[in-house]
Protein backbone atom coordinates (compact mmCIF):
# COMPACT_ATOMS: atom_id res chain seq x y z
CA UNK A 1 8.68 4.32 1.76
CA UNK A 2 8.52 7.08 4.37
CA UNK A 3 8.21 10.37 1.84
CA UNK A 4 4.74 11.96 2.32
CA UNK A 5 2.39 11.58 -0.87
CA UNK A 6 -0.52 13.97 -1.96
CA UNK A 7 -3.72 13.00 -3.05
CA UNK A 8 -3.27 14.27 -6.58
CA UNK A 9 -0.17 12.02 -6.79
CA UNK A 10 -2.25 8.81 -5.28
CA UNK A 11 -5.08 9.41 -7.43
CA UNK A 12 -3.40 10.26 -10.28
CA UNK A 13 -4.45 7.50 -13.43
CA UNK A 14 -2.23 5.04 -14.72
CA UNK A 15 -1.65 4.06 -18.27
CA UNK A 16 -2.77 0.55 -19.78
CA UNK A 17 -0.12 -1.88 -20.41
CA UNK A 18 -1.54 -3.20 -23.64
CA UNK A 19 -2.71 -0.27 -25.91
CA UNK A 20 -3.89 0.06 -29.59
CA UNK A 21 -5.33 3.19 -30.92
CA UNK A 22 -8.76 2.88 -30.23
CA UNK A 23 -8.03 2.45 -26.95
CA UNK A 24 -5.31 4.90 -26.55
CA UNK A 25 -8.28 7.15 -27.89
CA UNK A 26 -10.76 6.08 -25.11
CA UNK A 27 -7.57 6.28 -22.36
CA UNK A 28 -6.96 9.74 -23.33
CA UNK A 29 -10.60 11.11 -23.58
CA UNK A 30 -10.69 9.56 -20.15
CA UNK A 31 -8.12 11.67 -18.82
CA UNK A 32 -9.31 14.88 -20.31
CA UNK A 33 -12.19 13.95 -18.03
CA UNK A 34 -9.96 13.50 -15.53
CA UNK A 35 -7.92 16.79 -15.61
CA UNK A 36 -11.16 19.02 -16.04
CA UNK A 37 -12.34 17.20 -12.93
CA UNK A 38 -15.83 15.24 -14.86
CA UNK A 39 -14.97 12.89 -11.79
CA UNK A 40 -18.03 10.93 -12.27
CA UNK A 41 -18.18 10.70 -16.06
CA UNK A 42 -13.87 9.97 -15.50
CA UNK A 43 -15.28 6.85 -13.48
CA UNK A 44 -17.60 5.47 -16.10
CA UNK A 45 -14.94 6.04 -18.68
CA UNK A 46 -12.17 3.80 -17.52
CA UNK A 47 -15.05 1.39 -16.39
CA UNK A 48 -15.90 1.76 -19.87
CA UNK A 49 -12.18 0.76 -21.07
CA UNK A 50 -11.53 -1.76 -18.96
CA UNK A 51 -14.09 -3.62 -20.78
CA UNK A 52 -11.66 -3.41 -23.92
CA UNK A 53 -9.63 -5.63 -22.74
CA UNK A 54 -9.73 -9.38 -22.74
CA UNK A 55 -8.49 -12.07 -20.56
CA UNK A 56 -5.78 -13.87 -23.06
CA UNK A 57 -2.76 -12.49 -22.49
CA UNK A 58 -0.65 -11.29 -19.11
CA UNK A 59 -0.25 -7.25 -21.01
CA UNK A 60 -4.32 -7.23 -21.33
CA UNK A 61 -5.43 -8.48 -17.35
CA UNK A 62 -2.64 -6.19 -16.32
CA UNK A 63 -4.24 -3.27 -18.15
CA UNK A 64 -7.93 -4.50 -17.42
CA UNK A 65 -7.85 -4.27 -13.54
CA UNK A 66 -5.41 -0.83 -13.92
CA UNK A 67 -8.27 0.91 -15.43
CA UNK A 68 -10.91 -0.22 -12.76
CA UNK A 69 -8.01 1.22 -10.34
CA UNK A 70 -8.31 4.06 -11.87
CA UNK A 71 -12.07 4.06 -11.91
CA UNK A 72 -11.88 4.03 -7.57
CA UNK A 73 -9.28 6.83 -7.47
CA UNK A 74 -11.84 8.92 -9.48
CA UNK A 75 -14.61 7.93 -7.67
CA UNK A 76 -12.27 8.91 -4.41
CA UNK A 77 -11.72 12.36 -6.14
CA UNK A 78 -15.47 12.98 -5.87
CA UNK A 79 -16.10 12.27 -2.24
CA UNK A 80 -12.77 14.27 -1.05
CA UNK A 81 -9.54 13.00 0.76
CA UNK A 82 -11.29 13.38 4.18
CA UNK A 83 -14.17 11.57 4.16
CA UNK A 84 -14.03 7.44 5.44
CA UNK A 85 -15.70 6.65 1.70
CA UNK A 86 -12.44 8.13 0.28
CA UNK A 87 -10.28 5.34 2.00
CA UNK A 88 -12.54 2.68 1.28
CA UNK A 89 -12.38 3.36 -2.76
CA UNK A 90 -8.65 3.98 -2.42
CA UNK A 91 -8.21 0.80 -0.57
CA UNK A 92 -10.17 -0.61 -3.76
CA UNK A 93 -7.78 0.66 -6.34
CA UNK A 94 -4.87 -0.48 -4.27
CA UNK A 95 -6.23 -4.23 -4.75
CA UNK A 96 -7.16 -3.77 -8.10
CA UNK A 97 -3.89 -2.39 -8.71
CA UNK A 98 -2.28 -5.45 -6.77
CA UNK A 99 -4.48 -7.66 -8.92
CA UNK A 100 -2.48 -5.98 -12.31
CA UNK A 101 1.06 -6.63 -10.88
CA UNK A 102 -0.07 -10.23 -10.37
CA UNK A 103 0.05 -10.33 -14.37
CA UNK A 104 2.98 -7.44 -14.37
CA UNK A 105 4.96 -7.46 -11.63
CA UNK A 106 7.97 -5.52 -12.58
CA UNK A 107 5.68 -2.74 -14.38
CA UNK A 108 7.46 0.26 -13.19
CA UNK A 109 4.09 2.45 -13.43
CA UNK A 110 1.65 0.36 -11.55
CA UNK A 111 4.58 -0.12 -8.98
CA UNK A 112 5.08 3.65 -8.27
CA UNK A 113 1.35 3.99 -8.42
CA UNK A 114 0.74 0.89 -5.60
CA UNK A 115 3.10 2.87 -3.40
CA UNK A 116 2.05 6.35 -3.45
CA UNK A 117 -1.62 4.71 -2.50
CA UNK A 118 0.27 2.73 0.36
CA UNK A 119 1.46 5.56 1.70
CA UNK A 120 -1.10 7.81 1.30
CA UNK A 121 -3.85 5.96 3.11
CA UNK A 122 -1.39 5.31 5.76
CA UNK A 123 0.12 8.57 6.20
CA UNK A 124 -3.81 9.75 6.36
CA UNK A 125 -5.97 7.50 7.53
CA UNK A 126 -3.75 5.17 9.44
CA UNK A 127 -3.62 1.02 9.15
CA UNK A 128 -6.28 -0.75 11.49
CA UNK A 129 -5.94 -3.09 14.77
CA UNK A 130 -7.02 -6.08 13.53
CA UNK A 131 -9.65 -7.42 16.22
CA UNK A 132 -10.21 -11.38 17.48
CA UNK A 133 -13.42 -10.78 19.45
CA UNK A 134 -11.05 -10.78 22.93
CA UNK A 135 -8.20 -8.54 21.94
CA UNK A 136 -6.52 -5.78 19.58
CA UNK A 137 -3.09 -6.36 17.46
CA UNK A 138 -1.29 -3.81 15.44
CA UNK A 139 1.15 -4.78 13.26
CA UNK A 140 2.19 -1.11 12.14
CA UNK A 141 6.12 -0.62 12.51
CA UNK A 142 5.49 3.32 13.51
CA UNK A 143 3.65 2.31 16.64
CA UNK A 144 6.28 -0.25 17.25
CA UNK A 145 9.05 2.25 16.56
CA UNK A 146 7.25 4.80 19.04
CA UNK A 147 7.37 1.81 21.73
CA UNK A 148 11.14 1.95 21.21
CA UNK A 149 10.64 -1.80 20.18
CA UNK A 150 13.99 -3.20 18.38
CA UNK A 151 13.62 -4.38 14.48
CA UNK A 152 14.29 -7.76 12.71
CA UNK A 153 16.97 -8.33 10.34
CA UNK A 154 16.77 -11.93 8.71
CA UNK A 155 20.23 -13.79 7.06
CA UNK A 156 19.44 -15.53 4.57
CA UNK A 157 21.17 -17.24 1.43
CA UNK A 158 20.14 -16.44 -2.87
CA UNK A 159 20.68 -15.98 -6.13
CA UNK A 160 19.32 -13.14 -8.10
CA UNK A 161 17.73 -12.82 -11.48
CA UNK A 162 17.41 -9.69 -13.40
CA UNK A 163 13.29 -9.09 -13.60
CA UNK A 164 13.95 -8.29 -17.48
CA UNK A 165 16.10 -10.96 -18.53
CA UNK A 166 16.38 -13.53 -16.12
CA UNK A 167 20.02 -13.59 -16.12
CA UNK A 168 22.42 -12.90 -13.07
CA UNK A 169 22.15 -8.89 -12.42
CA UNK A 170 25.49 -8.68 -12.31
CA UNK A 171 26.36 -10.39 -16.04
CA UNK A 172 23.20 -8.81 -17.96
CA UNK A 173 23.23 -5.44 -19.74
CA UNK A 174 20.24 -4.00 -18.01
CA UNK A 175 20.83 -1.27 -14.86
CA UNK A 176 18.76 -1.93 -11.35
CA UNK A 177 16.16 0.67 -11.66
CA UNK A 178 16.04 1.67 -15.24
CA UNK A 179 13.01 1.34 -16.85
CA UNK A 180 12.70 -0.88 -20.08
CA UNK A 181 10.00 -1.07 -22.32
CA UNK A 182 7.61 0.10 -19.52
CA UNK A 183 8.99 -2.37 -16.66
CA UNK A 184 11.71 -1.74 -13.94
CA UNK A 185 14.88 -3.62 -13.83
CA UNK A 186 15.40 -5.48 -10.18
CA UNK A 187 17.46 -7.89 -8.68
CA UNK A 188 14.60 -10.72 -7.80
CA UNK A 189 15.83 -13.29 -5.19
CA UNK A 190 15.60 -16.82 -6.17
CA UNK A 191 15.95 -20.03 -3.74
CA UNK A 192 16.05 -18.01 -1.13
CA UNK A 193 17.23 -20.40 2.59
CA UNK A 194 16.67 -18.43 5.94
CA UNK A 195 19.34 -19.09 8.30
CA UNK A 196 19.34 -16.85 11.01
CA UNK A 197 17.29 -13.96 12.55
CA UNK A 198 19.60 -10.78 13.65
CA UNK A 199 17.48 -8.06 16.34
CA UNK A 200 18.57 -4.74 15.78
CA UNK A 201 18.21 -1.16 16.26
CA UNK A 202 17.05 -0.17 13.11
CA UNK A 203 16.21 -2.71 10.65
CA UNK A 204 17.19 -2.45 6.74
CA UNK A 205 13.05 -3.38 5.93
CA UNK A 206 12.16 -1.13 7.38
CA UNK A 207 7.92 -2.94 8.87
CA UNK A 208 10.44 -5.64 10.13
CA UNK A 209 9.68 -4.51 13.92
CA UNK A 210 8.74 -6.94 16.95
CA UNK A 211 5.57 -6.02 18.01
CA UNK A 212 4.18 -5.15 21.05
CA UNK A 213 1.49 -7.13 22.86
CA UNK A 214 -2.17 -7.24 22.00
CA UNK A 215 -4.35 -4.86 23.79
CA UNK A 216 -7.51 -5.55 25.84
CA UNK A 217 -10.56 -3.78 26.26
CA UNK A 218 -9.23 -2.62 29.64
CA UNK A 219 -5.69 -1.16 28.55
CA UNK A 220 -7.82 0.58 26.01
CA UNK A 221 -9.78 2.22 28.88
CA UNK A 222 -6.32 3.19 30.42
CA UNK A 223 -4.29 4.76 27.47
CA UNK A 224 -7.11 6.21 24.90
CA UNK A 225 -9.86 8.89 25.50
CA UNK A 226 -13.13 7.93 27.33
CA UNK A 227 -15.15 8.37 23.89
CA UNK A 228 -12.52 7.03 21.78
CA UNK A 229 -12.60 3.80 23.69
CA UNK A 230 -16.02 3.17 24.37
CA UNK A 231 -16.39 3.45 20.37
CA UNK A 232 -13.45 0.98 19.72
CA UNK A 233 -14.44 -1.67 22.32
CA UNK A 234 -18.60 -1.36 21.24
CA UNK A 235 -16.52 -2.01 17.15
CA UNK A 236 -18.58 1.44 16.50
CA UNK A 237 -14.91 2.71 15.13
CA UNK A 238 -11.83 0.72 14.31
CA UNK A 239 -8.22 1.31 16.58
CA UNK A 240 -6.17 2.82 13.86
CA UNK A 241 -2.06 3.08 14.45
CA UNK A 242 -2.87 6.80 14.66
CA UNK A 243 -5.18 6.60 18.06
CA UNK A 244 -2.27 4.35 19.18
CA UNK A 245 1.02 6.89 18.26
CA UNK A 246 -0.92 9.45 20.55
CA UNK A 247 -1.63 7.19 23.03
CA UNK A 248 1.77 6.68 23.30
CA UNK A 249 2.58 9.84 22.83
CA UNK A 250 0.69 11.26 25.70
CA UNK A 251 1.77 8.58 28.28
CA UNK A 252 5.47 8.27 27.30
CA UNK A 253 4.95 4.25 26.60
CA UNK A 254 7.14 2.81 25.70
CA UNK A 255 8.41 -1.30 25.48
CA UNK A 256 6.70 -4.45 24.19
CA UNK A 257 4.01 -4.16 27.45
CA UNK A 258 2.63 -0.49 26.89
CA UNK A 259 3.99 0.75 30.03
CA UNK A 260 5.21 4.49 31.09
CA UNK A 261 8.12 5.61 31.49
């Protein structure tokens, strides 16, 4: 997704899967919290109803580790969308929220939800340079985009399944991207065979990018600020895509190497 996403819309609570009326009570007593901004007593109330729920069936884990989700965004509400603590807790409810769609994958809410925090904490905070004690990788398609780097397009050979019915999309009743019953109808490949690689201009997937070369200490010295890269190379500060897209920015880089134009 490429759309730009609030913070109200990332933080904004999820329902459970699995609900009864006592906890459809507690759920919505939470979110009256939650609306008149009780951000710490919001927290302790979806800690509280996660508790609810037990471990026996696919609906109740889904709806378990969607309320501790909620618990981090409202924990994130309290400290602000600026602060560092505010993309650690949102990068909390994004894995908790990955941990329901392991039980509910097609559940159209926690999908929309796991996006809007994707996007969010990118679109803010940026995605990190992962580090190997010698040199810095990105794997963030904007910084290879920037670089003018060409994408990936992979052939490749399946059958679909409808993610309601299991049947071939194309024979079943349901419609790709309607919502049933709470969960989103999608074409899921099946038996999927790779058999070639395509490079092209702009790829379909649209992370599928070739990256460009892992940085050193040095070319950090070259293309980033003096105090910026001092406090990257002594790990006092992680290289985020963001330091990178004005790097490249400012020099004109451009290709898999980091050179200028």
């Amino acid at each position: 997704m490429s759309f730009l996403v609030s913070f109200k819309e990332a933080t904004r609570p999820v329902r459970p899967v699995q609900i009864d009326e006592t906890k459809k009570k507690h759920f919505n007593q939470s979110m009256v919290l939650y609306k008149s901004k009780r951000f710490l007593k919001a927290f302790r109330s979806f800690i509280a109803l996660a508790r609810l729920f037990s471990s026996t069936s696919a609906e109740s884990r889904a709806s378990a580790y969607a309320m501790i989700s909620n618990s981090y965004k409202m924990r994130a509400k309290r400290v602000g969308e600026n602060s560092v603590e505010a993309k650690q807790l949102l990068e909390k409810a994004l894995k908790y929220l990955d941990l329901s769609l392991e039980s509910e994958p097609y559940w159209a809410e926690y999908l929309e939800s796991k996006g809007k925090l994707e996007v969010f904490i990118h679109q803010k905070f940026g995605c990190d340079a992962s580090f190997d004690g010698k040199v810095w990788t990105t794997s963030c398609y904007k910084v290879s985009r920037a670089l003018g780097l060409l994408g990936v397009s992979p052939g490749m050979t399946q059958r679909f399944e409808c993610s309601i019915c299991g049947k071939d999309p194309v024979m079943c009743e349901h419609v790709l991207g309607q919502i049933y019953n709470g969960r989103v109808a999608l074409a899921v490949a099946k038996d999927i065979r790779p058999d070639h690689i395509a490079i092209v201009d702009e790829p379909m997937q649209l992370e599928a990018y070739i990256l460009p070369r892992p940085l050193t200490a040095d070319m950090l010295r070259s293309i980033l600020p003096s105090k910026l890269a001092k406090a990257i190379i002594a790990r006092r500060k992680p290289l985020t895509c963001k330091d990178l897209l004005k790097a490249i920015h400012k020099h004109r880089l451009r290709g898999i190497d980091w050179r200028a134009q």
